[in-house]
Protein backbone atom coordinates (compact mmCIF):
# COMPACT_ATOMS: atom_id res chain seq x y z
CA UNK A 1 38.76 33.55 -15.35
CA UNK A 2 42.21 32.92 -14.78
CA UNK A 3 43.07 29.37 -13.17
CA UNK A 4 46.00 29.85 -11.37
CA UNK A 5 43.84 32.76 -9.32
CA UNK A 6 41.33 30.76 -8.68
CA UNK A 7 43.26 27.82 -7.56
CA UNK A 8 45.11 30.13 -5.53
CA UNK A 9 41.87 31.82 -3.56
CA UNK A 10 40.56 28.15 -2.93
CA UNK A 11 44.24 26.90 -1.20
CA UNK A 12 43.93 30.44 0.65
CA UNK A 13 40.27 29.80 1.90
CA UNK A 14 41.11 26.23 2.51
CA UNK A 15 44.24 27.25 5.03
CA UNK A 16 42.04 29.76 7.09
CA UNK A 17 39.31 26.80 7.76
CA UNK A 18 40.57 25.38 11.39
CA UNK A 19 39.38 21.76 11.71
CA UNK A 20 38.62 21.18 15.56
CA UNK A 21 40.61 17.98 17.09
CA UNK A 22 39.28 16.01 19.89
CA UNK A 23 41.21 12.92 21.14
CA UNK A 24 39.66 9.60 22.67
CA UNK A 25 39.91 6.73 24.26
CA UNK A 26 38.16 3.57 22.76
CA UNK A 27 37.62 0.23 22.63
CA UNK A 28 40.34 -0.68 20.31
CA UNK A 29 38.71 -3.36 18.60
CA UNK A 30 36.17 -0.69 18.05
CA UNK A 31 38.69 1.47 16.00
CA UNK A 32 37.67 0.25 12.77
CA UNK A 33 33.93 0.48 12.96
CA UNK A 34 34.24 3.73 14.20
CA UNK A 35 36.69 4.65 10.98
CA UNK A 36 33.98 2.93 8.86
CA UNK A 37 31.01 4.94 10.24
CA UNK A 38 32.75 7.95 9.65
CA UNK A 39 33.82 7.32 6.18
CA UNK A 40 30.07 6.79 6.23
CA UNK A 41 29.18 10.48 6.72
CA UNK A 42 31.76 11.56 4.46
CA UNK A 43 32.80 14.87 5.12
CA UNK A 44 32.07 15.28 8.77
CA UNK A 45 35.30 13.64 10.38
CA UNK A 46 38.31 11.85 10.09
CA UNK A 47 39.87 9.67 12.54
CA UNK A 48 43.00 9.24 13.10
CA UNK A 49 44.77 6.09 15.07
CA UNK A 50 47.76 7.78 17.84
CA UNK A 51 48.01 5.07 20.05
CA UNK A 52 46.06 1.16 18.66
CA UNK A 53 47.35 -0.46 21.57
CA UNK A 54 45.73 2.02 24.03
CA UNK A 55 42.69 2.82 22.30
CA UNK A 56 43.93 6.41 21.41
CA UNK A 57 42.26 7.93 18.71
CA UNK A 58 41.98 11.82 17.47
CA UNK A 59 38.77 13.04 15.38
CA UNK A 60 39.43 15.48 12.98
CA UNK A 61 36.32 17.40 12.68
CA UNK A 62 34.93 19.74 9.79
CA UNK A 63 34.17 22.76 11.44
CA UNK A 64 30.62 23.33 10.00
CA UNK A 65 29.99 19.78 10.78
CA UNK A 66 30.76 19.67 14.76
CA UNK A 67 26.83 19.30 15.26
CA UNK A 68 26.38 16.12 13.54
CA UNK A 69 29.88 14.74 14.71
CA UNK A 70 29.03 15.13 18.17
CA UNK A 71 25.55 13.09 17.40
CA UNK A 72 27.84 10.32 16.04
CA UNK A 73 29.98 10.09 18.65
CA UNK A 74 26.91 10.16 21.62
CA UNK A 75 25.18 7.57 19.44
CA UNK A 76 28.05 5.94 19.41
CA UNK A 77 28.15 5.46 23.19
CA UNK A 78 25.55 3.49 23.35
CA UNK A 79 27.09 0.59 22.03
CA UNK A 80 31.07 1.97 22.78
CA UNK A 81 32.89 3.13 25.49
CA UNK A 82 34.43 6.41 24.67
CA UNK A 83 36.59 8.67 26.86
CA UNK A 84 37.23 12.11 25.54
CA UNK A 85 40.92 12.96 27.08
């Protein structure tokens, strides 16, 4: 098989997958431990710091993994306050 076609059908399938992008508010002590919990479950989410001194964070979401990022972040709440804006 030839390498440059394969590498080129895996950058092609890799731009049609569409993350999904929520933003929150947070604790922002919390932004760390979140970060770390992710990093935890790797491949499900990435977060992103827009605003530290606000709290403002954006979670960059595998779309095949939406289910389990969404049980993160409600587990999450039980111990954080977090505002999706």
């Amino acid at each position: 098989m030839d390498l440059k076609r394969v590498l080129g059908q895996n950058r092609r399938n890799m731009m049609k997958t569409k993350t999904i992008q929520n933003d929150y508010i947070v604790d922002k002590i919390k932004i760390g431990f979140m970060r770390f919990i992710f990093e935890a479950h790797e491949g499900v989410a990435v977060i992103t710091t827009i605003d530290a001194k606000k709290g403002h964070i954006k979670l960059i979401i595998a779309p095949d993994r939406i289910e389990t990022a969404n049980l993160i972040i409600e587990d999450l709440k039980k111990d954080i306050q977090i505002n999706e804006i």
